[in-house]
C-alpha atoms as a PDB file:
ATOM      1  CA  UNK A   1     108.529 -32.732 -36.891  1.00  0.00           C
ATOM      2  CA  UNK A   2     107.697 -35.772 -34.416  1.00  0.00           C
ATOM      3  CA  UNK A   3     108.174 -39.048 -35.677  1.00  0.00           C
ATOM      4  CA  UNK A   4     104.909 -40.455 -35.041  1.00  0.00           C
ATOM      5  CA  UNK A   5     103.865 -43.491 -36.287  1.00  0.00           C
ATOM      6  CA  UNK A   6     100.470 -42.458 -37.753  1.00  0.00           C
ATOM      7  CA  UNK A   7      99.227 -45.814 -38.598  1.00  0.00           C
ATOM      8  CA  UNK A   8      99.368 -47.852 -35.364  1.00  0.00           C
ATOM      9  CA  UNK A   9      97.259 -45.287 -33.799  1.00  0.00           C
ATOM     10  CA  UNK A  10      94.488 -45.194 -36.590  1.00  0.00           C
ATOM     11  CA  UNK A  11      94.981 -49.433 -36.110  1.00  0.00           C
ATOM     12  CA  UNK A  12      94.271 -49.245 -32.689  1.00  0.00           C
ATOM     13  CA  UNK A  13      91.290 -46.647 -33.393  1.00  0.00           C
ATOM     14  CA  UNK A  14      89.999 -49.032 -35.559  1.00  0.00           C
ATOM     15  CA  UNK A  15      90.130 -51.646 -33.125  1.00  0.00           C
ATOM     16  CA  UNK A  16      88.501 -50.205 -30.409  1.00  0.00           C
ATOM     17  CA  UNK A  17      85.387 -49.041 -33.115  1.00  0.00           C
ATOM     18  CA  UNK A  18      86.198 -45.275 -32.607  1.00  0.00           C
ATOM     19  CA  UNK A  19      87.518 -42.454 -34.244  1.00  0.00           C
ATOM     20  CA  UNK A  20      89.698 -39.727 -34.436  1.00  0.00           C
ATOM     21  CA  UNK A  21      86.709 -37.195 -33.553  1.00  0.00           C
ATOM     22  CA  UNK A  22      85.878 -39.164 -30.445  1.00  0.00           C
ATOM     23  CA  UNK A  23      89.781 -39.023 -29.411  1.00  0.00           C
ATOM     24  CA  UNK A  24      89.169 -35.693 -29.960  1.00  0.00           C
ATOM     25  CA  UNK A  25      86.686 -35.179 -27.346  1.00  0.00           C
ATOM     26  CA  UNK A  26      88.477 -37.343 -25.035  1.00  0.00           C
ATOM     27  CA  UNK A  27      91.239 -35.001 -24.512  1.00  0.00           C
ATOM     28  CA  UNK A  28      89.040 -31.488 -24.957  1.00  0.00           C
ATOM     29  CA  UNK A  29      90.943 -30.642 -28.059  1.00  0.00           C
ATOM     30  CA  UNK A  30      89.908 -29.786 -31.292  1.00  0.00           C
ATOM     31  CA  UNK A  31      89.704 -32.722 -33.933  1.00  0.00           C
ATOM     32  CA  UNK A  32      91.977 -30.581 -36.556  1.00  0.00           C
ATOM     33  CA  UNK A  33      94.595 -30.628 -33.760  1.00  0.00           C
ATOM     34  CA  UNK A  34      94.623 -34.437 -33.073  1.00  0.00           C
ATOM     35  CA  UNK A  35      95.071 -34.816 -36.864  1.00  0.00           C
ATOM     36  CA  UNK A  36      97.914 -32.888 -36.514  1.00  0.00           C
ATOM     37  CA  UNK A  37      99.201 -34.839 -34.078  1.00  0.00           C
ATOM     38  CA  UNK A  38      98.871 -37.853 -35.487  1.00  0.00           C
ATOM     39  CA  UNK A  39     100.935 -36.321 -38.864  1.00  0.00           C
ATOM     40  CA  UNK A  40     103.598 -35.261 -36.634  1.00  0.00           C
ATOM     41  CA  UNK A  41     103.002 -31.409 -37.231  1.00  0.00           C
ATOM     42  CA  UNK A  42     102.068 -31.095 -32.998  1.00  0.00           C
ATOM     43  CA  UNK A  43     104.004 -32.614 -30.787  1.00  0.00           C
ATOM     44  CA  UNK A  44     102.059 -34.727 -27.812  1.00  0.00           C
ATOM     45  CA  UNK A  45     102.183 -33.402 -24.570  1.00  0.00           C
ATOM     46  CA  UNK A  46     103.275 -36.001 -21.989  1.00  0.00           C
ATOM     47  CA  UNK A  47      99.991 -35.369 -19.948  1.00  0.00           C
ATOM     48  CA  UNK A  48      97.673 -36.470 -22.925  1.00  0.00           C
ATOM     49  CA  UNK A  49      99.946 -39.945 -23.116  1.00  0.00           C
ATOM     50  CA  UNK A  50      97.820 -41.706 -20.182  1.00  0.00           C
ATOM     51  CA  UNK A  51      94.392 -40.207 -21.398  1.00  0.00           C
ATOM     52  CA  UNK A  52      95.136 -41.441 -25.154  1.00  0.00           C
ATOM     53  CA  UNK A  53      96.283 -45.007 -23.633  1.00  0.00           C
ATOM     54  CA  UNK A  54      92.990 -45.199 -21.817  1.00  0.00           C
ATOM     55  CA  UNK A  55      91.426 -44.352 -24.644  1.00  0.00           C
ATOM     56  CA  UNK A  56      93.125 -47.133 -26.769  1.00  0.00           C
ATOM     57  CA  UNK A  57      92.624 -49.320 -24.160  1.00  0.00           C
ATOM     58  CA  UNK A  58      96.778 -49.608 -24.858  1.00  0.00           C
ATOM     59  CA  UNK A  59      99.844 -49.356 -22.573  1.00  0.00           C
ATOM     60  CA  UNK A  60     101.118 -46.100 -21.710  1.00  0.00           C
ATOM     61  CA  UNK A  61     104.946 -47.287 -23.033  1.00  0.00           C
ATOM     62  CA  UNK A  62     103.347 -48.441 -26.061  1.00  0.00           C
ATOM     63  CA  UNK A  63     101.739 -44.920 -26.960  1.00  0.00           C
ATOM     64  CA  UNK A  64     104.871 -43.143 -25.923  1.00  0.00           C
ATOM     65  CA  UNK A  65     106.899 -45.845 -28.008  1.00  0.00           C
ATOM     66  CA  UNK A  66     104.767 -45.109 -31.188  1.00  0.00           C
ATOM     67  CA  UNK A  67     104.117 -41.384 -30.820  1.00  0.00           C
ATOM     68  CA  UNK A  68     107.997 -41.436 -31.313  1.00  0.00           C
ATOM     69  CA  UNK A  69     109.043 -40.599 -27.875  1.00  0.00           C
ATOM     70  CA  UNK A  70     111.975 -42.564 -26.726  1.00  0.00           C
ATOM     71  CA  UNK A  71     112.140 -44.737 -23.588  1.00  0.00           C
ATOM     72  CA  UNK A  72     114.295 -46.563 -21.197  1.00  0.00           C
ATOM     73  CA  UNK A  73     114.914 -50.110 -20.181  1.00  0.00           C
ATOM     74  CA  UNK A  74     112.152 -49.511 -17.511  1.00  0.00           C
ATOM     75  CA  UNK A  75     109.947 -48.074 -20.367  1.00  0.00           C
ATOM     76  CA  UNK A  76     109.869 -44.495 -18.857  1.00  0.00           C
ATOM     77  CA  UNK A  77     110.371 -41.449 -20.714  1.00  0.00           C
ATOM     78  CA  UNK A  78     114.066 -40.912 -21.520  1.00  0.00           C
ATOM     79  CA  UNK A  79     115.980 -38.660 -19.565  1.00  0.00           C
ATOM     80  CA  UNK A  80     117.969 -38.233 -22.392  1.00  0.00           C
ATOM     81  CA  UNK A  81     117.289 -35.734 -25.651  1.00  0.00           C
ATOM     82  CA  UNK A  82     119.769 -34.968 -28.457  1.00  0.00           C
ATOM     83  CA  UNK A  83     119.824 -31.228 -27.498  1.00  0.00           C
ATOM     84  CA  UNK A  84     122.967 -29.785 -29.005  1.00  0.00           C
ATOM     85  CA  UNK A  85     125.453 -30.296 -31.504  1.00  0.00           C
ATOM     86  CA  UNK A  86     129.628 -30.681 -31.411  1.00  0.00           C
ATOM     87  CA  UNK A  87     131.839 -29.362 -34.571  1.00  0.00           C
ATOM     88  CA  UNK A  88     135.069 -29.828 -36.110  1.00  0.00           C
ATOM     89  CA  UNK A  89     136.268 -27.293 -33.475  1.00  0.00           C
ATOM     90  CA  UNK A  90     134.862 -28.432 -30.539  1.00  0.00           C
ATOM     91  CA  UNK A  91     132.225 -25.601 -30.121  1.00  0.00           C
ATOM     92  CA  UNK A  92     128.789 -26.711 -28.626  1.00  0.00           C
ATOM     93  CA  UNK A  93     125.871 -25.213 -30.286  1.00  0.00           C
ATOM     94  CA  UNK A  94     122.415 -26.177 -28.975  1.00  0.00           C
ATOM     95  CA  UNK A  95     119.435 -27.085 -30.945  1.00  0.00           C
ATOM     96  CA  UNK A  96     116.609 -25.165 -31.134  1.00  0.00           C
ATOM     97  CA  UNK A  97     114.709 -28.403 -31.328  1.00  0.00           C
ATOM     98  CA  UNK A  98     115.628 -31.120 -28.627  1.00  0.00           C
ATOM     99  CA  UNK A  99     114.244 -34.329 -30.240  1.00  0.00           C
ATOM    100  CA  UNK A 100     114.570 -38.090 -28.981  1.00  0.00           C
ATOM    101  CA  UNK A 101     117.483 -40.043 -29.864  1.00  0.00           C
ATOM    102  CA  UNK A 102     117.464 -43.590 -31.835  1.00  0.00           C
ATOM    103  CA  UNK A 103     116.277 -46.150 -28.945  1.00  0.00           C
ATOM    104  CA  UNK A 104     119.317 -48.074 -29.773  1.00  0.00           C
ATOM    105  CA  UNK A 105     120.983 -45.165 -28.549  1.00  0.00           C
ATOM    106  CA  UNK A 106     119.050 -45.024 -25.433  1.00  0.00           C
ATOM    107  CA  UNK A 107     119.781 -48.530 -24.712  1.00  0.00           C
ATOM    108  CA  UNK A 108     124.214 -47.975 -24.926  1.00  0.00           C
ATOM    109  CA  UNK A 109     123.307 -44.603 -22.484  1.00  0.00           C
ATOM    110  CA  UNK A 110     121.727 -46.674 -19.540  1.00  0.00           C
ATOM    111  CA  UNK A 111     125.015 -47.117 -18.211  1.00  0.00           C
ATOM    112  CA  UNK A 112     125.896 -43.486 -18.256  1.00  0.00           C
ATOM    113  CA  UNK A 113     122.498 -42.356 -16.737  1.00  0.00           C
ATOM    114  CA  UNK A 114     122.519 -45.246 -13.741  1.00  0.00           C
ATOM    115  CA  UNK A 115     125.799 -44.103 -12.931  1.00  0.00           C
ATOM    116  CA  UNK A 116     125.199 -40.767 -12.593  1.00  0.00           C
ATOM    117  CA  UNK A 117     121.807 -40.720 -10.665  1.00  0.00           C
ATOM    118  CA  UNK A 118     118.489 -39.505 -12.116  1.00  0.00           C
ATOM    119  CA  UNK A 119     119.598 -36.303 -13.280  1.00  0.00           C
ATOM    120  CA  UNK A 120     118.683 -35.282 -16.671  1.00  0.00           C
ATOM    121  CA  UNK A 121     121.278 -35.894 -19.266  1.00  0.00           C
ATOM    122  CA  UNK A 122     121.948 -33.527 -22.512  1.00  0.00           C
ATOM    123  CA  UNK A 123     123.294 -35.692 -25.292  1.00  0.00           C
ATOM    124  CA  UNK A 124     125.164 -33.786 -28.079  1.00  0.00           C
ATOM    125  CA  UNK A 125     125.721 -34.750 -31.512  1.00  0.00           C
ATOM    126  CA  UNK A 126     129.160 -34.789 -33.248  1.00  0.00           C
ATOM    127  CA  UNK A 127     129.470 -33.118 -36.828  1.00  0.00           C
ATOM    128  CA  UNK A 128     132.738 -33.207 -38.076  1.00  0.00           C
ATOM    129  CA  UNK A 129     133.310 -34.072 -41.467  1.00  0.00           C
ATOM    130  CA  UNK A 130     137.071 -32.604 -41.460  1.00  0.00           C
ATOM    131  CA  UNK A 131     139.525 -32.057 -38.317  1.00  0.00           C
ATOM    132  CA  UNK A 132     140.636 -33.833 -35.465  1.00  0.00           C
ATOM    133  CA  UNK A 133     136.965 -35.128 -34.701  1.00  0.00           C
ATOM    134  CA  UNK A 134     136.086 -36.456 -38.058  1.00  0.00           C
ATOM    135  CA  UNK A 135     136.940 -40.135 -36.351  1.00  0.00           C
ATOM    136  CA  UNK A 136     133.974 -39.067 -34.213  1.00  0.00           C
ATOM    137  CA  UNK A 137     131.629 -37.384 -37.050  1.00  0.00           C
ATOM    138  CA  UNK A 138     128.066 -38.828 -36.291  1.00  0.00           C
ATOM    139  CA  UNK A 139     129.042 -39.953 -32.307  1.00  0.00           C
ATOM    140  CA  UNK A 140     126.908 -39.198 -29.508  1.00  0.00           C
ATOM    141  CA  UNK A 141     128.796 -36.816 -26.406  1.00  0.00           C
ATOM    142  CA  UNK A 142     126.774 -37.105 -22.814  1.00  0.00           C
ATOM    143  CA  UNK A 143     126.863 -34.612 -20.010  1.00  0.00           C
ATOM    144  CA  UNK A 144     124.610 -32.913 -17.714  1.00  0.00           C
ATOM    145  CA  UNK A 145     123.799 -29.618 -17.243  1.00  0.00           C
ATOM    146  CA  UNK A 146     125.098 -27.815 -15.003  1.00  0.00           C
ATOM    147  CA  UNK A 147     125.546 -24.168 -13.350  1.00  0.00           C
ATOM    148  CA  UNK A 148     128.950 -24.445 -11.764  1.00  0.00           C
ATOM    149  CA  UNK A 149     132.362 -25.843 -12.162  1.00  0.00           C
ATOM    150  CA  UNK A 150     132.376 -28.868 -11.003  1.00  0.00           C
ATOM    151  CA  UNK A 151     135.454 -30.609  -9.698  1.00  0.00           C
ATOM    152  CA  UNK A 152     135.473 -33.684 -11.510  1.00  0.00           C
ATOM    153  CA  UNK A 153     135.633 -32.104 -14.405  1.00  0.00           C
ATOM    154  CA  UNK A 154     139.351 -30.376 -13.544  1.00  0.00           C
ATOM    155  CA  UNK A 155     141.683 -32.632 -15.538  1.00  0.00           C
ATOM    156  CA  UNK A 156     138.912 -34.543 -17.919  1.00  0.00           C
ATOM    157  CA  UNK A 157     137.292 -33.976 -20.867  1.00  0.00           C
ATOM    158  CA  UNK A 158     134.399 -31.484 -20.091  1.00  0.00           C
ATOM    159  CA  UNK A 159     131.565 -29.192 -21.611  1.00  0.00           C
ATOM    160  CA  UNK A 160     133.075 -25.735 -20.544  1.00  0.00           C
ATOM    161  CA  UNK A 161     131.537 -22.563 -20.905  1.00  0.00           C
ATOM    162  CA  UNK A 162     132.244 -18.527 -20.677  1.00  0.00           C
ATOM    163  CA  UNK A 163     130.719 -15.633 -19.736  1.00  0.00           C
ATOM    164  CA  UNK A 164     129.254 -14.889 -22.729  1.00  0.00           C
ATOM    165  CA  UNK A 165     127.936 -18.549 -22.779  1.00  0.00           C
ATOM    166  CA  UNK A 166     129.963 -19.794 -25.456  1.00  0.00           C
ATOM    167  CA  UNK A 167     130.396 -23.591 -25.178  1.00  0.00           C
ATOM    168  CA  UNK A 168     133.213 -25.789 -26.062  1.00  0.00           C
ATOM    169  CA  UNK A 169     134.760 -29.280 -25.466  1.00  0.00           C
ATOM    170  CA  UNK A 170     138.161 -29.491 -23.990  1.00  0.00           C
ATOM    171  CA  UNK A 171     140.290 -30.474 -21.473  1.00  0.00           C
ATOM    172  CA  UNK A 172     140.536 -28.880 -18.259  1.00  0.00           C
ATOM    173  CA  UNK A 173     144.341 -28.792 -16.962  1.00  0.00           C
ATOM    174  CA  UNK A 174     143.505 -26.087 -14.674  1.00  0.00           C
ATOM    175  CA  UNK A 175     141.226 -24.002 -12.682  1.00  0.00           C
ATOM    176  CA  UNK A 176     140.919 -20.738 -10.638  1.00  0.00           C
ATOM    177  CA  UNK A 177     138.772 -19.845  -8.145  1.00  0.00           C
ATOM    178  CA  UNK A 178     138.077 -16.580  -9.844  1.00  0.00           C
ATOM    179  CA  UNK A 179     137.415 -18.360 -13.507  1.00  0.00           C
ATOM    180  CA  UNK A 180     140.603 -18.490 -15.777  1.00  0.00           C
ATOM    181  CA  UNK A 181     141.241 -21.689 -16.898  1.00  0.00           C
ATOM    182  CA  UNK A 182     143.885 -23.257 -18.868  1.00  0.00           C
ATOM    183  CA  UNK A 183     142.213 -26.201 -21.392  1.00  0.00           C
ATOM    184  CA  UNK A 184     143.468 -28.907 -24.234  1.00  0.00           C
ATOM    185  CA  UNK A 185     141.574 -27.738 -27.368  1.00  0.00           C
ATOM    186  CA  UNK A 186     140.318 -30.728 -29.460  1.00  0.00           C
ATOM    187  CA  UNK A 187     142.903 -29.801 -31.452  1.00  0.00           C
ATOM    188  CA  UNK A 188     145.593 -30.643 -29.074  1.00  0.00           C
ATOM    189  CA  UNK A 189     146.194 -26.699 -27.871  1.00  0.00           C
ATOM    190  CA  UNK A 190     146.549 -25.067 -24.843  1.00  0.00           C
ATOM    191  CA  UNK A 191     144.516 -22.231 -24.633  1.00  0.00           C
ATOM    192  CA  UNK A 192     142.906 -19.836 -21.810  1.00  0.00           C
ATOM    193  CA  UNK A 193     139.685 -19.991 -20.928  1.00  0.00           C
ATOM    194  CA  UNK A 194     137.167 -17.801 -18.940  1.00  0.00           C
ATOM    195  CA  UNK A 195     135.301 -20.649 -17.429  1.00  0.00           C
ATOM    196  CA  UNK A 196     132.068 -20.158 -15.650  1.00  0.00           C
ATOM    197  CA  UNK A 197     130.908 -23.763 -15.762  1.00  0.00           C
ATOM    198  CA  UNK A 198     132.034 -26.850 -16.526  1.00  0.00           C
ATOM    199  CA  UNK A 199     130.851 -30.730 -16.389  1.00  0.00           C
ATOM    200  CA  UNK A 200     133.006 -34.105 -17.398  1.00  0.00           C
ATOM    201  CA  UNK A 201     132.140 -35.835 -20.297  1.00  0.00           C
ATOM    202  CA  UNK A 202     130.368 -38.531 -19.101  1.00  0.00           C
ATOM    203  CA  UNK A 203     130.262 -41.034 -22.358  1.00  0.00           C
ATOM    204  CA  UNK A 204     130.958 -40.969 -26.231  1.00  0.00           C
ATOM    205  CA  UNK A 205     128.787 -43.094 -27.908  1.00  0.00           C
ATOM    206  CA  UNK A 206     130.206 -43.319 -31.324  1.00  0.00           C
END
C-alpha cells in the first residue's frame, strides 16, 4: 500500500475551498477512486501528479513528496525503487511490489546514480539475519539492469544471472565467451556459474 500522506492533501483541499468530489472531476475519475487514493489502496499515476498540483494550486515535488513518492536532490522522481531483495545466501529475489525507498536513502544514492549516468537503478534490500551477510542485514545493494555481461563486472562484485534467470551476488573471477563462469560465493566459495548477464555492484548502502 502507498504511503500517502492523507492529511496534507485534504489540508490543501481545504485551503483552496474544494473537495474531494471536485478533484474528482478534475482528473475524469470516479470520486470512490480518489478516496482510494488518498488511503493509499491506489497508487497515483505519475500523469495525474501535474493535474492534482494544478488543482492544489501546489508544487508538483510537493504532491509527489506527500503522495509518498520519493525524489531526488533536483526534486524529480527517483530513478531508484527498492525492487528486489538479497539473502543469507546471496540469491536475488525480486519483489513483486517495487516501492520507493526512505528519502534519506535517496539522498546517500545520488552519488551512485550521477556516476553512472541517467540510467535507471534497481536497489535491492539485504535480509540476512544469520550467515556471512548478517553484518549487512537491513543494507541497501545498487545495480542496474542489464541484458548482457558486462565487462566491468569481470573481477567485482556483481548481480549475475543464469539461464533459468536465477540471480545471485558474487564475485566474478572469470568469464567465457560462451557463458561459464567461475564466481566467489558470499560465502567465500568458488563455484561455476552459467552466466548470461552480469552488472558490478555499484554501492552498498548499509
Amino acid at each position: 500500500m502507498q504511503q500517502i500522506n492523507r492529511d496534507w492533501f485534504i489540508q490543501k483541499l481545504e485551503e483552496n475551498r474544494k473537495s474531494v468530489r471536485a478533484l474528482a472531476r478534475h482528473l475524469d475519475l470516479d470520486p470512490s477512486a480518489v478516496s482510494r487514493m488518498l488511503a493509499g489502496k491506489r497508487k497515483m499515476k505519475m500523469e495525474e501528479t501535474t493535474a492534482i498540483a494544478h488543482f492544489l494550486n501546489a508544487p508538483v515535488s510537493e504532491v509527489l513528496r506527500h503522495a509518498g513518492v520519493s525524489i531526488d536532490l533536483d526534486g524529480q522522481p527517483t530513478r531508484v525503487l527498492l525492487a528486489a531483495i538479497v539473502n543469507e545466501k546471496g540469491e536475488v529475489g525480486r519483489l513483486t511490489d517495487p516501492r520507493p525507498l526512505p528519502q534519506s536513502v535517496i539522498d546517500r544514492a545520488q552519488a551512485a546514480i550521477h556516476t553512472h549516468g541517467n540510467g535507471r537503478i534497481i536497489a535491492a534490500q539485504v535480509r540476512a539475519l544469520d550467515g556471512p551477510l548478517a553484518f549487512l542485514d537491513d543494507a541497501v545493494v545498487l545495480f542496474k539492469p542489464t541484458e548482457i555481461v558486462e565487462s566491468t563486472a569481470i573481477g567485482a562484485l556483481s548481480i549475475c544471472r543464469n539461464n533459468a534467470g536465477e540471480q545471485v551476488m558474487a564475485k566474478i573471477e572469470r568469464a567465457r565467451k560462451t557463458g561459464e563462469a567461475r564466481v566467489v560465493t558470499v560465502s567465500g566459495q568458488r563455484a561455476e556459474f552459467d552466466l548470461q548477464t552480469a552488472t558490478p555492484v555499484l554501492a552498498i548502502i548499509p
